[in-house]
C-alpha atoms as a PDB file:
ATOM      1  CA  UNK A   1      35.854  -4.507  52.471  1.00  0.00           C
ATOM      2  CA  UNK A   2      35.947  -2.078  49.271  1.00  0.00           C
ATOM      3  CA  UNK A   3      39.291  -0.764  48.735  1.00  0.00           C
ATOM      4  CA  UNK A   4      37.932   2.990  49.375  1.00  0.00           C
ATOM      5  CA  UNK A   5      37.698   1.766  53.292  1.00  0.00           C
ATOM      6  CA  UNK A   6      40.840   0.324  53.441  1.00  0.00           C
ATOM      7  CA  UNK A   7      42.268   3.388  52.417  1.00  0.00           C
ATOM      8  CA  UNK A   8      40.526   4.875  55.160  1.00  0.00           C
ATOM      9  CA  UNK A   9      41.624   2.584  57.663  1.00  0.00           C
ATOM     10  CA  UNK A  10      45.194   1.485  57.436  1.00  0.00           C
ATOM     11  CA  UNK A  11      44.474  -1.801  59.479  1.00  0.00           C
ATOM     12  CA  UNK A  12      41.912  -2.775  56.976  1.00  0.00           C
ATOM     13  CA  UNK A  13      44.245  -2.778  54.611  1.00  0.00           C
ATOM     14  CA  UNK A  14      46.876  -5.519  56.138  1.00  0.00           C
ATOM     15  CA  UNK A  15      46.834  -8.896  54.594  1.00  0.00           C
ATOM     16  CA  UNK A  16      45.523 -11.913  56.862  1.00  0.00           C
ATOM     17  CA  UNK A  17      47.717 -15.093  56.902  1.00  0.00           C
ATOM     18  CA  UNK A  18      45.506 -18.210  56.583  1.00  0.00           C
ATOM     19  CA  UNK A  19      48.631 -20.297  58.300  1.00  0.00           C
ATOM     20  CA  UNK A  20      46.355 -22.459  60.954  1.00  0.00           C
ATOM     21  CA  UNK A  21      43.620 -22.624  58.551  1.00  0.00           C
ATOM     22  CA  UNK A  22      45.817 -24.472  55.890  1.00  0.00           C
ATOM     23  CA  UNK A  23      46.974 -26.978  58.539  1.00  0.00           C
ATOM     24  CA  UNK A  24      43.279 -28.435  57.214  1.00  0.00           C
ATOM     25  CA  UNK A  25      39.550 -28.482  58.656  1.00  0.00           C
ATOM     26  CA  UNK A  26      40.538 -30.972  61.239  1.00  0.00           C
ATOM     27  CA  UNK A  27      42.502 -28.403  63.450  1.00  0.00           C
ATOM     28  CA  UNK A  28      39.554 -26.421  63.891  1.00  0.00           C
ATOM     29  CA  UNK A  29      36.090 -25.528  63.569  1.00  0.00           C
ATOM     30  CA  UNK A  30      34.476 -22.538  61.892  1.00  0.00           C
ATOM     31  CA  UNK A  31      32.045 -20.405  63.904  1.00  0.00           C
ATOM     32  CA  UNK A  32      29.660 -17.347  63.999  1.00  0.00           C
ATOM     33  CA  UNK A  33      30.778 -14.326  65.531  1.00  0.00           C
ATOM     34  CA  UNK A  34      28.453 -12.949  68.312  1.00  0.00           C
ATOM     35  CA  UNK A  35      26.857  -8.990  67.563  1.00  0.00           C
ATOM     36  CA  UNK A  36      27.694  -6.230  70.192  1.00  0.00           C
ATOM     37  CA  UNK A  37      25.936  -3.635  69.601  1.00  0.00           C
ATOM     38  CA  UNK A  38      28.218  -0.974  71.741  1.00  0.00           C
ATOM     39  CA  UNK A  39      31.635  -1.350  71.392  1.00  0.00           C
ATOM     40  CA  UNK A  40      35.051   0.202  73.882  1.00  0.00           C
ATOM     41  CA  UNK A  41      38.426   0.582  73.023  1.00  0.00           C
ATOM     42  CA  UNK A  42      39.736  -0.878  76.228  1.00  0.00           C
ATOM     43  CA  UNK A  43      43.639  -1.201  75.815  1.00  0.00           C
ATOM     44  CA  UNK A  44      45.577  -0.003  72.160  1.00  0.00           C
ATOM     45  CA  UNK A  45      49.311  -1.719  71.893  1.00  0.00           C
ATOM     46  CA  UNK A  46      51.064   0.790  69.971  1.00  0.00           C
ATOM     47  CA  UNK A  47      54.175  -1.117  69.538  1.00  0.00           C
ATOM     48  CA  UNK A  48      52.261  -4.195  67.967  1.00  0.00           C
ATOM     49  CA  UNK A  49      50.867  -1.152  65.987  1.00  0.00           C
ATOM     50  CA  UNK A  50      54.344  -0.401  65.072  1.00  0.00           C
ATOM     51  CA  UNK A  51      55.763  -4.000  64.231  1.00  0.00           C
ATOM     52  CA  UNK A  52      52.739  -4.362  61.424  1.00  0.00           C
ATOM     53  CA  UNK A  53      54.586  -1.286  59.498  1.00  0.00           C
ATOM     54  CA  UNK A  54      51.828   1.259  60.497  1.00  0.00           C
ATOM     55  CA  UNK A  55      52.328   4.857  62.224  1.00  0.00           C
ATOM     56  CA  UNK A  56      49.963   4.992  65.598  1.00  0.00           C
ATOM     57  CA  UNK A  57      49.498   8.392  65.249  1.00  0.00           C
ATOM     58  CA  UNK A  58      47.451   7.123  62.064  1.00  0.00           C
ATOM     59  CA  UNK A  59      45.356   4.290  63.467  1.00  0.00           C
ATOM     60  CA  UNK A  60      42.442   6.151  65.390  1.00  0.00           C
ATOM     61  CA  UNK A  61      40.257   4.423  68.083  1.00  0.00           C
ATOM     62  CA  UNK A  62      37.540   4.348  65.306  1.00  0.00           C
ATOM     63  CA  UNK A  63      40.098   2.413  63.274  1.00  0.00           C
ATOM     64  CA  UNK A  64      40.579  -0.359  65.848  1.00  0.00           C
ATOM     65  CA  UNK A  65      37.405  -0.806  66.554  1.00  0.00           C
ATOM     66  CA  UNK A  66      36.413  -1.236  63.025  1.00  0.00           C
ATOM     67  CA  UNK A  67      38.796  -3.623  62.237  1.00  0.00           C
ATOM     68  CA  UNK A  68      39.092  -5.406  65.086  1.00  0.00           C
ATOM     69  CA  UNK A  69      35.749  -5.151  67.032  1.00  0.00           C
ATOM     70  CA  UNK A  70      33.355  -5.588  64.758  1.00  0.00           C
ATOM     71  CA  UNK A  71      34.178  -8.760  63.499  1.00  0.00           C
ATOM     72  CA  UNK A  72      32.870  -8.380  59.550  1.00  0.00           C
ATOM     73  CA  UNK A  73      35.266  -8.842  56.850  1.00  0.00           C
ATOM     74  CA  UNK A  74      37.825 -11.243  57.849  1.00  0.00           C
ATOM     75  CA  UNK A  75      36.143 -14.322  58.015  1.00  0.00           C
ATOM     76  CA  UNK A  76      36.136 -17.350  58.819  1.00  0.00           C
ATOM     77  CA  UNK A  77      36.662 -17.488  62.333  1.00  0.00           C
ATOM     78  CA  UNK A  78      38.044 -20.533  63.725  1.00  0.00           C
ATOM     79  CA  UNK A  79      37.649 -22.218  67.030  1.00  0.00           C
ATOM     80  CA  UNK A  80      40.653 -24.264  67.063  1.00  0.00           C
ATOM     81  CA  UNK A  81      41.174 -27.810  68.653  1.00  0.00           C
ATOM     82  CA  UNK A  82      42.754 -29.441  71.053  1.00  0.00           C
ATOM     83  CA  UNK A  83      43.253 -32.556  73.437  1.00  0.00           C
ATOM     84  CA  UNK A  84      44.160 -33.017  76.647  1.00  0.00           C
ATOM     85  CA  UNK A  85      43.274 -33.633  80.278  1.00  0.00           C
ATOM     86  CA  UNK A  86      39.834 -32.551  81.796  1.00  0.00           C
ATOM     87  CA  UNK A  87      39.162 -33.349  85.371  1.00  0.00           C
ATOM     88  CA  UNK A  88      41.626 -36.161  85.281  1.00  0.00           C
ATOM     89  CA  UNK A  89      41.051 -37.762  82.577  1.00  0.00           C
ATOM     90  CA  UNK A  90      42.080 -37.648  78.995  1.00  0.00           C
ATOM     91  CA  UNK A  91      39.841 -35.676  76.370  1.00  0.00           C
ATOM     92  CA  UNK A  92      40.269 -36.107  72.746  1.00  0.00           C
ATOM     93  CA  UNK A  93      37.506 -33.412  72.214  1.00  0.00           C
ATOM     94  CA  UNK A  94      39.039 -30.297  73.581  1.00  0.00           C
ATOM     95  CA  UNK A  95      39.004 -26.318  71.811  1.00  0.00           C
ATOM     96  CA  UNK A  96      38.204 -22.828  72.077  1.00  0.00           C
ATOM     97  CA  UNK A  97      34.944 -22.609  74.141  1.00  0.00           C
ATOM     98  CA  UNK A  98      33.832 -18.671  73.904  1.00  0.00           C
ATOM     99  CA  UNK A  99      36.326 -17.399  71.642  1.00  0.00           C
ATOM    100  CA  UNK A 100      38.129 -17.988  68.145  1.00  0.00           C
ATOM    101  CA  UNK A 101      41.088 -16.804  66.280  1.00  0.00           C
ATOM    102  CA  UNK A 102      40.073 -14.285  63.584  1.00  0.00           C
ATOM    103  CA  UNK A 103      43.597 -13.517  61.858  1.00  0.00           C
ATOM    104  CA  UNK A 104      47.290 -13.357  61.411  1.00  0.00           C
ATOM    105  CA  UNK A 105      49.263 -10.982  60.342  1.00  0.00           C
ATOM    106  CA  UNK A 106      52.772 -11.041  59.411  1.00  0.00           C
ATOM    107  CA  UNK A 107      54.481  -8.068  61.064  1.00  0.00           C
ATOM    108  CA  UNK A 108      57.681  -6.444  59.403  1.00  0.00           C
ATOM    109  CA  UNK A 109      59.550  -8.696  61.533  1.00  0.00           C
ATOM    110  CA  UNK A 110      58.781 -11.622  59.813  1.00  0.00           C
ATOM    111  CA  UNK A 111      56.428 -12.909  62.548  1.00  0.00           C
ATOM    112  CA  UNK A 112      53.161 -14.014  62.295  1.00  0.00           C
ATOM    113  CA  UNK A 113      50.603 -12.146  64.857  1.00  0.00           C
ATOM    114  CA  UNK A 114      47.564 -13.983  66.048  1.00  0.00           C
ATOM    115  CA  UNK A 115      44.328 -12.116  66.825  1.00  0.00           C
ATOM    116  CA  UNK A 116      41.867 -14.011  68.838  1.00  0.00           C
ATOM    117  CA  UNK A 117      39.152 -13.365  70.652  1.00  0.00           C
ATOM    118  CA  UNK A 118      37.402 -14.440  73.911  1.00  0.00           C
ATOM    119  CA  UNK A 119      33.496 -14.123  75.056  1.00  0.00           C
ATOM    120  CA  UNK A 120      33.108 -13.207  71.688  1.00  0.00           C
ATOM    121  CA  UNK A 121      30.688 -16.122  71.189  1.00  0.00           C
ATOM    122  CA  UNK A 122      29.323 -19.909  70.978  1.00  0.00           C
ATOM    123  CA  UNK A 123      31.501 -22.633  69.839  1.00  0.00           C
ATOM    124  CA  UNK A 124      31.287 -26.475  69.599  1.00  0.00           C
ATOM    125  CA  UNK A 125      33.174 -26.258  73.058  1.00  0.00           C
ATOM    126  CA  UNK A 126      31.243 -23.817  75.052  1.00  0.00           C
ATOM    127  CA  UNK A 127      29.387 -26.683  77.013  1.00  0.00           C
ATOM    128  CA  UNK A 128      26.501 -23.968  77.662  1.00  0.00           C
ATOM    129  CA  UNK A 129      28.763 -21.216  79.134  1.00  0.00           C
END
C-alpha cells in the first residue's frame, strides 16, 4: 500500500493490530487468500464505520471493497486453531476451514475489531469442502 492510496482510501490507512498473531505460530496457521475476480458490496455497517474514527459519508463502496474485498495488503492471513468435540469425540486438530481472520483494528473505543472472512478459501481444515 503506497501512502498516496491510503490517502485515497481512508480505510487503507487504519493500523492493523497483530494481537492473535503475537499469541505465537501455534494458535494458527497462515494461508493464501482465494482470487474473485467480481466483487459486491453486500451489507456496509456504518456505525462500525463510525467507531474506527472515520466519517461514512467518506468511505465509498469502492473504498470497502478495496480494502476489504480484495484481500492484498494486509497480510498474513491466519486460519486460527482450535480443539474440541467432532462427532462425539474429542479433536485436538480443530480451526478455520474456508475462512481466516485478516485484521484488527482498534476502534476509538479502545476495542479491538476482528475482520474475518468465510469461503474466502482453502485452509489446513477445509477437509475438501
Amino acid at each position: 500500500m503506497t501512502s498516496a492510496t491510503a490517502a485515497v482510501n481512508p480505510l487503507l490507512a487504519l493500523e492493523y493490530w497483530p494481537a492473535l498473531a503475537a499469541l505465537g505460530d501455534e494458535y494458527y496457521d497462515v494461508v493464501e487468500a482465494a482470487e474473485f475476480p467480481q466483487h459486491r458490496l453486500r451489507f456496509r455497517n456504518d456505525d462500525l464505520i463510525r467507531r474506527l474514527g472515520l466519517d461514512p459519508a467518506q468511505v465509498s463502496e469502492e473504498h470497502l471493497i478495496e480494502a476489504f474485498g480484495k484481500f492484498h495488503g494486509r497480510e498474513p492471513f491466519l486460519a486460527l486453531r482450535y480443539h474440541g468435540y467432532q462427532f462425539g469425540q474429542y479433536n485436538p486438530f480443530l480451526g478455520d476451514g474456508r475462512g481466516f481472520l485478516y485484521g484488527q483494528i482498534k476502534g476509538q473505543d479502545g476495542e479491538l475489531y476482528d475482520l474475518g472472512t468465510k469461503g474466502s478459501g482453502t485452509t489446513p481444515y477445509s477437509r475438501g469442502g
